[in-house]
PDB file of N, CA and C in Angstrom:
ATOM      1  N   UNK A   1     108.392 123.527  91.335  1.00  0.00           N
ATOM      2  CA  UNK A   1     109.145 123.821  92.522  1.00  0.00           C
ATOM      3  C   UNK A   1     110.400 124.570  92.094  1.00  0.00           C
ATOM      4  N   UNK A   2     110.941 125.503  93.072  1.00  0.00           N
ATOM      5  CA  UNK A   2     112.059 126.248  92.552  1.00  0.00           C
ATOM      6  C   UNK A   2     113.014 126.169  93.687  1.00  0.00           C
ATOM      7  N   UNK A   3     114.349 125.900  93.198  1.00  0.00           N
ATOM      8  CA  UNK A   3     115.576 125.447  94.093  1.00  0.00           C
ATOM      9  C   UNK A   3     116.413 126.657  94.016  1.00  0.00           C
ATOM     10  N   UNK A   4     117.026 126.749  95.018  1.00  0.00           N
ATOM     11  CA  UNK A   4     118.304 128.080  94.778  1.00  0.00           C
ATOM     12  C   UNK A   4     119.227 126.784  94.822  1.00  0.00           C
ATOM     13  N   UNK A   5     119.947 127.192  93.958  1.00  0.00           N
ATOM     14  CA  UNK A   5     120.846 125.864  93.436  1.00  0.00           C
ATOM     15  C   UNK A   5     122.204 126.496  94.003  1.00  0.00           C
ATOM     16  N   UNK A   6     122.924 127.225  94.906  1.00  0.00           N
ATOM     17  CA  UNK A   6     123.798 127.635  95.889  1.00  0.00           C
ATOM     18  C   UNK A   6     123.614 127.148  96.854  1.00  0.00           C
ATOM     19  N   UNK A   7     122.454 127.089  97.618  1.00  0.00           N
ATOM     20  CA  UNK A   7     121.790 126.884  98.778  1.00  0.00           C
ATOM     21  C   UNK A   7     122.499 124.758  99.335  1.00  0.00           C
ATOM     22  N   UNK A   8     123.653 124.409  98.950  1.00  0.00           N
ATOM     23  CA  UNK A   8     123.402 122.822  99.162  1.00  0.00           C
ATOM     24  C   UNK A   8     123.102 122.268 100.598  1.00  0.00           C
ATOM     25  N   UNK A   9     122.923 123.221 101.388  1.00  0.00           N
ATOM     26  CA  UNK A   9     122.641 122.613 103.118  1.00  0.00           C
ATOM     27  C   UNK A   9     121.011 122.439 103.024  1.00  0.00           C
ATOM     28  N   UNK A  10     120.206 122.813 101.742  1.00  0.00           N
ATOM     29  CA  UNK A  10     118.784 122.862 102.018  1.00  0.00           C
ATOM     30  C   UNK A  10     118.824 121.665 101.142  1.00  0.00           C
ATOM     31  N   UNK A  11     119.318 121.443 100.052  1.00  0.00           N
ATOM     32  CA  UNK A  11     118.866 119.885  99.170  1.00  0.00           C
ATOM     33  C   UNK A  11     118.226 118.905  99.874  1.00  0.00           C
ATOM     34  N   UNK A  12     118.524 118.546 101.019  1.00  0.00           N
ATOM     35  CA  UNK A  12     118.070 117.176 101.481  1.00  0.00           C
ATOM     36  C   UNK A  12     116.327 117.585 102.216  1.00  0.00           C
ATOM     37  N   UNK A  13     116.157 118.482 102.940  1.00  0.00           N
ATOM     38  CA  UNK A  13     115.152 118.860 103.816  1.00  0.00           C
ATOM     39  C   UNK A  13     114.149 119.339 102.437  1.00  0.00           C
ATOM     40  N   UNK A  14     114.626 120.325 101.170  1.00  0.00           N
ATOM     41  CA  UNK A  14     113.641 119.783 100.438  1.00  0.00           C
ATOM     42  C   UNK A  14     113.150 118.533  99.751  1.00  0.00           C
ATOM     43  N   UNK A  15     113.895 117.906 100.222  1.00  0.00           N
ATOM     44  CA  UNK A  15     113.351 116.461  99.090  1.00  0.00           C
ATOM     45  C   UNK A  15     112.582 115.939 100.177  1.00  0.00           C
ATOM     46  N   UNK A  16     112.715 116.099 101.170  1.00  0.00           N
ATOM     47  CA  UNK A  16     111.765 115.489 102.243  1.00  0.00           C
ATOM     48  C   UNK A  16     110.517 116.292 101.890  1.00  0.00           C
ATOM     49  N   UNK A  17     110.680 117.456 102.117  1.00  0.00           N
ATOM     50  CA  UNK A  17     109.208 118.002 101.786  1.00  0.00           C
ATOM     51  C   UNK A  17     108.794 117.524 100.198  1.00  0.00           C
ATOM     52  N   UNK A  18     109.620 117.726  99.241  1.00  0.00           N
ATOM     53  CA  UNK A  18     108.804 117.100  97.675  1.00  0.00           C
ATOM     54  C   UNK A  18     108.491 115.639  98.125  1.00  0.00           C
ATOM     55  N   UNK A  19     109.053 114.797  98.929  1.00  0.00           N
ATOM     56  CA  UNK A  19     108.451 113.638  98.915  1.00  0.00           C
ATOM     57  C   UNK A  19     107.211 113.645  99.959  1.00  0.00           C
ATOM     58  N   UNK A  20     107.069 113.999 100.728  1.00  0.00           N
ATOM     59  CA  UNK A  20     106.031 114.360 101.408  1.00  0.00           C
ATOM     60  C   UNK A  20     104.684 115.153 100.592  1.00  0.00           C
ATOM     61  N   UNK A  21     104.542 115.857  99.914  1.00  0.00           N
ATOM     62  CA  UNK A  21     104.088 116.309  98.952  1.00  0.00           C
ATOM     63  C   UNK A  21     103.734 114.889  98.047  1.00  0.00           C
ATOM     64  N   UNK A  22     104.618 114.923  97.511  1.00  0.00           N
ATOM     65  CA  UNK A  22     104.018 113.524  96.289  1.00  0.00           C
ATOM     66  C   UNK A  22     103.066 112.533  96.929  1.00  0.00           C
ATOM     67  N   UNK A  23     103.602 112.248  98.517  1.00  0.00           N
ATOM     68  CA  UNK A  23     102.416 111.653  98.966  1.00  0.00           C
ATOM     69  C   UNK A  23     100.963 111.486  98.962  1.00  0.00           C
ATOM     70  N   UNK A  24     100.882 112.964  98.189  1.00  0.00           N
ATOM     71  CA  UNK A  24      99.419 113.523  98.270  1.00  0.00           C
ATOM     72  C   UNK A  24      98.826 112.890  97.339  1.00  0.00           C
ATOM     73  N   UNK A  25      97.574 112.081  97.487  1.00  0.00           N
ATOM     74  CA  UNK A  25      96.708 111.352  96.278  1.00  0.00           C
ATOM     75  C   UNK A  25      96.059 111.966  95.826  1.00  0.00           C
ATOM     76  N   UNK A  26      95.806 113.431  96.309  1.00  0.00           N
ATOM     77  CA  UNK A  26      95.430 114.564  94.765  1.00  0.00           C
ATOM     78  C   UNK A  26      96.258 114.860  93.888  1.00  0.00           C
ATOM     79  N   UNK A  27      97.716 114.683  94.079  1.00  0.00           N
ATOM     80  CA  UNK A  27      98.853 114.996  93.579  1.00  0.00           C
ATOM     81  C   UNK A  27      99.485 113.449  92.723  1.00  0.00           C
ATOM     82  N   UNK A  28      99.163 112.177  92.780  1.00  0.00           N
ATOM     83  CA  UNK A  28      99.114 110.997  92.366  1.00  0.00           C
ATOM     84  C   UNK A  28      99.658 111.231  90.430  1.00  0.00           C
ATOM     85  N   UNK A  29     100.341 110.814  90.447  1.00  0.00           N
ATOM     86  CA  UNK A  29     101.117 111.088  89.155  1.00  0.00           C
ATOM     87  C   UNK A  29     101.067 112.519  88.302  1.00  0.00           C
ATOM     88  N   UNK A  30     100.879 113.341  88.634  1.00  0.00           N
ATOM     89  CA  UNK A  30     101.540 114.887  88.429  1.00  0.00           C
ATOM     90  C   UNK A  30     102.947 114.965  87.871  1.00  0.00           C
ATOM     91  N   UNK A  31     103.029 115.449  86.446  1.00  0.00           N
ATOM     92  CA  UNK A  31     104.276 115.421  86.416  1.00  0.00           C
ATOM     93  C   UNK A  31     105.230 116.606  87.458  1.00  0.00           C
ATOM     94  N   UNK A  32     106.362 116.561  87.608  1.00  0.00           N
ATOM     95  CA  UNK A  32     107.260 117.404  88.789  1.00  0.00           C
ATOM     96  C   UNK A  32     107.815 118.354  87.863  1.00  0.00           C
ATOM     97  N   UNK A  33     108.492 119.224  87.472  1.00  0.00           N
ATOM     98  CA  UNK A  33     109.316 120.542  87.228  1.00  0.00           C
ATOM     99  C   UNK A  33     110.256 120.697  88.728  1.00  0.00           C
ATOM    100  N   UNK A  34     111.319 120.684  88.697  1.00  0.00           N
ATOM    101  CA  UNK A  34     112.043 121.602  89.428  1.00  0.00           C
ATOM    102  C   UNK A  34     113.034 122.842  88.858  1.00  0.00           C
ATOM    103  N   UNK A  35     113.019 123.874  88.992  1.00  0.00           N
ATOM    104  CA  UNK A  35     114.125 124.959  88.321  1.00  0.00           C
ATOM    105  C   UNK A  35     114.673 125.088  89.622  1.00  0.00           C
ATOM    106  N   UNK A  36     116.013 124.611  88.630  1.00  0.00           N
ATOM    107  CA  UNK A  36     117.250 124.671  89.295  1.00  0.00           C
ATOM    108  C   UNK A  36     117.783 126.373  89.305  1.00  0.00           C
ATOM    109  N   UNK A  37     117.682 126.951  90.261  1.00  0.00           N
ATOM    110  CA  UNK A  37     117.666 128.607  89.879  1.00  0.00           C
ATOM    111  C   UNK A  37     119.069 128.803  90.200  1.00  0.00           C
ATOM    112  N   UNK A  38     119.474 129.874  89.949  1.00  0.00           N
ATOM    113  CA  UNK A  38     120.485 131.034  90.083  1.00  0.00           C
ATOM    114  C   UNK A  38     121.847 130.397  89.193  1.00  0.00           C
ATOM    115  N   UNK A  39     121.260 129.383  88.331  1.00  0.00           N
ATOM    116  CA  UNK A  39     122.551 128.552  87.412  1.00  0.00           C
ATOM    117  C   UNK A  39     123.547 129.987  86.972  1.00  0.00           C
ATOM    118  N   UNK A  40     123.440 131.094  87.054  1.00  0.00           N
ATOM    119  CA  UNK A  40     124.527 132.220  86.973  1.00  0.00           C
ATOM    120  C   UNK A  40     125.694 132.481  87.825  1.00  0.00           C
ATOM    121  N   UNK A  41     125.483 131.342  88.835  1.00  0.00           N
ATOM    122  CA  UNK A  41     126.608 131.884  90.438  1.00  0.00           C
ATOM    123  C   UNK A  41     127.530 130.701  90.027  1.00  0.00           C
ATOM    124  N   UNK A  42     128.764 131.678  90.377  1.00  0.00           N
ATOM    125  CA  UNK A  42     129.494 130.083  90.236  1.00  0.00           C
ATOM    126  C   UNK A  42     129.607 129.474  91.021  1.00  0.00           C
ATOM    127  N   UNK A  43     128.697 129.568  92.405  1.00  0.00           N
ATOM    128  CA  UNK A  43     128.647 128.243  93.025  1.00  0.00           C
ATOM    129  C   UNK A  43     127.149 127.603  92.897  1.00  0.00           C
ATOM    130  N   UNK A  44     127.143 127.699  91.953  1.00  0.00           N
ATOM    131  CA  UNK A  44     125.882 126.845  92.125  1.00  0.00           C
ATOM    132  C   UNK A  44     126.025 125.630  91.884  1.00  0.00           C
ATOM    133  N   UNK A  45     125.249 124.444  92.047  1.00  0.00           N
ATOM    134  CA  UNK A  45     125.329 123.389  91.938  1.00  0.00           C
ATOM    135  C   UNK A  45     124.671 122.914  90.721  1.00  0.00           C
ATOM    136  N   UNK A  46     125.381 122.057  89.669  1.00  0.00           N
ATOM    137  CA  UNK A  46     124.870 121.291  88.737  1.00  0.00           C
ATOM    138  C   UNK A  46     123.600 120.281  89.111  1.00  0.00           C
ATOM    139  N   UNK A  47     122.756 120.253  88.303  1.00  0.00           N
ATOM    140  CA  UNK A  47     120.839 119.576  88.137  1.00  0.00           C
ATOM    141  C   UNK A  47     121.311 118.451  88.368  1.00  0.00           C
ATOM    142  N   UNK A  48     122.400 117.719  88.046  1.00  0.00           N
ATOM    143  CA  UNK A  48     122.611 115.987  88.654  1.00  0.00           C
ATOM    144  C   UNK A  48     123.037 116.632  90.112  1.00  0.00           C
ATOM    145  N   UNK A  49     123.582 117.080  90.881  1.00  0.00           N
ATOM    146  CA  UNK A  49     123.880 117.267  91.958  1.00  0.00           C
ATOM    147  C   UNK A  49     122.595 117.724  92.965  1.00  0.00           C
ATOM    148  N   UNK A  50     121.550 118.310  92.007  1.00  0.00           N
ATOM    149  CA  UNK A  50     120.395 118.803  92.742  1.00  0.00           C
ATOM    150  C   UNK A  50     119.829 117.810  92.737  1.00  0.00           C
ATOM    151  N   UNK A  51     119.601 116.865  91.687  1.00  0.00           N
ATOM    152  CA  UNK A  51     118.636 115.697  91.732  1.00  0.00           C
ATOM    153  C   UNK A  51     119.061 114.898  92.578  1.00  0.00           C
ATOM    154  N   UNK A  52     120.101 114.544  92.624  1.00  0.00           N
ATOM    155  CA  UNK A  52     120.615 113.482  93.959  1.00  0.00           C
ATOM    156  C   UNK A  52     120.498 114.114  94.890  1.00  0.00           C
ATOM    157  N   UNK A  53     120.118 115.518  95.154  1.00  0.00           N
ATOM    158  CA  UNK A  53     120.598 115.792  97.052  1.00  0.00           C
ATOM    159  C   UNK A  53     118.701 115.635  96.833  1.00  0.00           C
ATOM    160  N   UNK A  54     117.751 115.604  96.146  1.00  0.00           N
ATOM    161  CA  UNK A  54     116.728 116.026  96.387  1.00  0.00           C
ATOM    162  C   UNK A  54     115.879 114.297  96.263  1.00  0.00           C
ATOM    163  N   UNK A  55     116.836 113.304  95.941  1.00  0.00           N
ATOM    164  CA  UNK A  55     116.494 111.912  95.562  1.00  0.00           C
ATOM    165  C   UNK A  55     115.469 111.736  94.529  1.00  0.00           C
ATOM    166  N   UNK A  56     115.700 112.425  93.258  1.00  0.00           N
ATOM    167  CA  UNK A  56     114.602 112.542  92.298  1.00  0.00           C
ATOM    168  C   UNK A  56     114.898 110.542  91.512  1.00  0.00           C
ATOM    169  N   UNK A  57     115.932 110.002  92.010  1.00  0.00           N
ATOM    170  CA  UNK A  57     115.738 109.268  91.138  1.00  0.00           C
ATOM    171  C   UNK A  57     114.933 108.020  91.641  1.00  0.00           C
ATOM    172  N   UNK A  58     114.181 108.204  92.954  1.00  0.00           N
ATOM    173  CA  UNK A  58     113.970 107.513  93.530  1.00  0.00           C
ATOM    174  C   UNK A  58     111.683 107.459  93.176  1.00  0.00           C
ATOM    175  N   UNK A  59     111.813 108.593  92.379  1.00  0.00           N
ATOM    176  CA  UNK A  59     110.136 108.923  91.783  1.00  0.00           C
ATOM    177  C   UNK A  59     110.312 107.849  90.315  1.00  0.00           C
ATOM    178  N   UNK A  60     109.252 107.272  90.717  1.00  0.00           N
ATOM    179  CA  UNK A  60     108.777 106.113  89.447  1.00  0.00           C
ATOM    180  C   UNK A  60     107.631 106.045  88.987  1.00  0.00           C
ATOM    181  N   UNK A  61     106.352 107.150  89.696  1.00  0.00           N
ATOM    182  CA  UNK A  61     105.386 107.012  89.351  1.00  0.00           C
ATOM    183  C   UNK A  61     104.835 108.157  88.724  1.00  0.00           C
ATOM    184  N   UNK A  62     105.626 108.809  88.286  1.00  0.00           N
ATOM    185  CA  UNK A  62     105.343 110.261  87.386  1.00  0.00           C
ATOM    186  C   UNK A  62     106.604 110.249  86.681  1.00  0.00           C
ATOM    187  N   UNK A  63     106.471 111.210  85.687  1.00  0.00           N
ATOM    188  CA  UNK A  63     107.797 112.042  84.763  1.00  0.00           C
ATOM    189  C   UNK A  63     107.991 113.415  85.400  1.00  0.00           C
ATOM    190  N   UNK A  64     109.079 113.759  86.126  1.00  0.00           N
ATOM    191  CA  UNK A  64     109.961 114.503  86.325  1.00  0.00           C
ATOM    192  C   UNK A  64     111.199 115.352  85.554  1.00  0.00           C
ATOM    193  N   UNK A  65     111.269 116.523  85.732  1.00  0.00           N
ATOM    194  CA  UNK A  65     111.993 117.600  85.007  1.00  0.00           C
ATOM    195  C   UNK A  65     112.989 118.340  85.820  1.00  0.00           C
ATOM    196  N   UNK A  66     114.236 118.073  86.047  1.00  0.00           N
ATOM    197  CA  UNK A  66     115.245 119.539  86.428  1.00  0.00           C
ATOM    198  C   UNK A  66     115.633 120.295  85.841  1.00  0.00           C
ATOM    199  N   UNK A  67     115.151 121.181  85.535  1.00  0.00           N
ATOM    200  CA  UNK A  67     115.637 122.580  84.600  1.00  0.00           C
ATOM    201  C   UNK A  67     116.281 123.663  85.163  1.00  0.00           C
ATOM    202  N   UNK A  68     117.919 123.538  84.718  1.00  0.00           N
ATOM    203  CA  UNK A  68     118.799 124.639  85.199  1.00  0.00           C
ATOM    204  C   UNK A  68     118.388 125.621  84.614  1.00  0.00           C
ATOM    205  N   UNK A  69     118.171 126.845  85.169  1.00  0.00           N
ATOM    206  CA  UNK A  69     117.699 128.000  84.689  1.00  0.00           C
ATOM    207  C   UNK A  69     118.487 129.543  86.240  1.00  0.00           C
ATOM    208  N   UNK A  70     118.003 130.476  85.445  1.00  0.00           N
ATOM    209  CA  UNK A  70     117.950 132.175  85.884  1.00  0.00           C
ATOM    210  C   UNK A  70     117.112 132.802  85.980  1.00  0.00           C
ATOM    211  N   UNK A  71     116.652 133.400  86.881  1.00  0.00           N
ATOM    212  CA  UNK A  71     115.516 134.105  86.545  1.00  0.00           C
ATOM    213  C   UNK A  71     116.086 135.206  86.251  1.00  0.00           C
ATOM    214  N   UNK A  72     116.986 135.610  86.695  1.00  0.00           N
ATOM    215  CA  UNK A  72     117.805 136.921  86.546  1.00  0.00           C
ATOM    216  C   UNK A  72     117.990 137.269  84.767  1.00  0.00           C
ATOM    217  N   UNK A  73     118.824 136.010  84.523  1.00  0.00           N
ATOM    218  CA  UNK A  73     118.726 135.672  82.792  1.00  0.00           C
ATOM    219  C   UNK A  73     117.854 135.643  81.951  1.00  0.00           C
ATOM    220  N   UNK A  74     117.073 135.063  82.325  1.00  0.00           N
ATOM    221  CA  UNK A  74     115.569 134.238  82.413  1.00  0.00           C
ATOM    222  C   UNK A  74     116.096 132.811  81.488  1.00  0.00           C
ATOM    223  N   UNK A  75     117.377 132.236  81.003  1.00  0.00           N
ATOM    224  CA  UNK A  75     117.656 131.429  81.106  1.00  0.00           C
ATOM    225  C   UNK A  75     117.384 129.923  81.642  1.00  0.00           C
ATOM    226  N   UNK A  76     116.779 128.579  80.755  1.00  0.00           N
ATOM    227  CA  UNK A  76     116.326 127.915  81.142  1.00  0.00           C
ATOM    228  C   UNK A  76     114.807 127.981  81.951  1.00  0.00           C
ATOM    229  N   UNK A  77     113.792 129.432  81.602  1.00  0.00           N
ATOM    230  CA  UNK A  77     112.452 129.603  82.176  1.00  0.00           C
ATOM    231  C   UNK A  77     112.055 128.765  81.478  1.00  0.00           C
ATOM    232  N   UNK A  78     111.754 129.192  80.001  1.00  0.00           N
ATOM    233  CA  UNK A  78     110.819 129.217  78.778  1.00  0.00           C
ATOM    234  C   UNK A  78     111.212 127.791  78.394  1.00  0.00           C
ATOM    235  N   UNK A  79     112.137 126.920  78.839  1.00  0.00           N
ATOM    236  CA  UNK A  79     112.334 125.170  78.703  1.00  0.00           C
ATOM    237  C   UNK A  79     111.707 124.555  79.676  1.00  0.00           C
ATOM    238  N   UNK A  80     111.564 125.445  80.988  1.00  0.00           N
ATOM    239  CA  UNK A  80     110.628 124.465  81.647  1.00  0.00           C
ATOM    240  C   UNK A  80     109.268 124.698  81.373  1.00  0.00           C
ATOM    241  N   UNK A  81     109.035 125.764  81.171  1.00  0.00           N
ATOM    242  CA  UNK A  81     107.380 126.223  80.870  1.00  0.00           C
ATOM    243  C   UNK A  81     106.964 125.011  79.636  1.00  0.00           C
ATOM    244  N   UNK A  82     107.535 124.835  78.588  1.00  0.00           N
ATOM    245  CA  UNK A  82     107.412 124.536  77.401  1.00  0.00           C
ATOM    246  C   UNK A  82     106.946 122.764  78.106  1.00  0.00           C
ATOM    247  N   UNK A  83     107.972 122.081  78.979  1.00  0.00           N
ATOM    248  CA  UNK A  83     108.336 120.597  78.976  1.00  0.00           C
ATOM    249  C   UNK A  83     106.589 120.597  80.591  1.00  0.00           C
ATOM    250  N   UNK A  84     106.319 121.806  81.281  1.00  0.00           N
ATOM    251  CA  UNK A  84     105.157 121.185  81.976  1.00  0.00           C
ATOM    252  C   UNK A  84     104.072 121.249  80.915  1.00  0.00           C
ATOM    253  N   UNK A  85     104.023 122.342  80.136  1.00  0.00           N
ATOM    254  CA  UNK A  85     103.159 122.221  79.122  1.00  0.00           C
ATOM    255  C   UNK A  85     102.427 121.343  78.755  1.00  0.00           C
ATOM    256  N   UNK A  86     103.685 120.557  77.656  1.00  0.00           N
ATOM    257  CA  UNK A  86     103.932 119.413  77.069  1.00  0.00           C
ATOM    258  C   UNK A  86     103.317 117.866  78.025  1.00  0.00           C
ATOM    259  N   UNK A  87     104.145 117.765  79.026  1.00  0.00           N
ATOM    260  CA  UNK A  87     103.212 116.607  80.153  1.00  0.00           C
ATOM    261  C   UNK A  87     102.346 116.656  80.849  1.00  0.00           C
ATOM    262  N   UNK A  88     102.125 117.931  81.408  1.00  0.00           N
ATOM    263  CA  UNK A  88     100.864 118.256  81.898  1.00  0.00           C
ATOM    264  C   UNK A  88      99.463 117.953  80.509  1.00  0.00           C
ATOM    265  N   UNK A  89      99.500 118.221  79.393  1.00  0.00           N
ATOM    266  CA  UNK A  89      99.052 117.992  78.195  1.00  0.00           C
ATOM    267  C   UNK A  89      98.670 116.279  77.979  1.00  0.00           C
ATOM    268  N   UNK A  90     100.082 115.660  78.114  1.00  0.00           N
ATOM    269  CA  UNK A  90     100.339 114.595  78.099  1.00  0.00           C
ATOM    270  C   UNK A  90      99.616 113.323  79.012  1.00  0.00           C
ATOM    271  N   UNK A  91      99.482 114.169  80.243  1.00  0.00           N
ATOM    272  CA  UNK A  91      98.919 113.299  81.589  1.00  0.00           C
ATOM    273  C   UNK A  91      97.577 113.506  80.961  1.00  0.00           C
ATOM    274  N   UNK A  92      96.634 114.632  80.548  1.00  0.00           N
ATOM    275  CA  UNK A  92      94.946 114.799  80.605  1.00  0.00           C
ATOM    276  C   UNK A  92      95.069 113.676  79.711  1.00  0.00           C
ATOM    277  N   UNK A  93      95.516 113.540  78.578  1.00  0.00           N
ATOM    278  CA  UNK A  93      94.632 112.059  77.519  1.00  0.00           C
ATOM    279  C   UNK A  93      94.950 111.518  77.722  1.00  0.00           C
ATOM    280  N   UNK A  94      95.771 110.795  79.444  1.00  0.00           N
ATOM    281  CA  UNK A  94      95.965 109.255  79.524  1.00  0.00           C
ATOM    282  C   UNK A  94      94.551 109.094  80.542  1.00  0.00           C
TER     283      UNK A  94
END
């Protein structure tokens, strides 16, 4: 999932939709990625500030990722690519 991390009037209405989503029992422990995008503006909002408006701490049944990143930069891409990799990897041999 990708956040414009300026955007803070949308934080809450997406976490409704990611939690609505997780609901999905095809989707049943999937690990999450969120990129925290446009981390270049200075108003953007810090990944603890995104995770709380988006209530990530409230997921217990998967491993979850906020990765401040740019696409502009490309800053913070190639850390999230690497970490779904890695758990997505992680989830097939359990």
């Amino acid at each position: 999932m990708l956040i414009y991390s300026a955007d803070r009037k949308r934080f809450e209405e997406t976490g409704q939709e990611l939690a609505e989503l997780l609901d999905e029992e095809k989707l049943s422990g999937v690990p999450v990625l969120i990129f925290a995008n446009k981390q270049d503006l200075l108003t953007a909002a810090p990944a603890s500030e995104i995770a709380e408006g988006l209530n990530l701490h409230t997921i217990r049944d998967r491993m979850w990722q906020i990765q401040s990143c740019s696409a502009l930069t490309e800053e913070g891409v190639q850390d999230g690519m690497n970490w779904v990799c890695k758990n997505v990897t992680a989830k097939k041999k359990q």
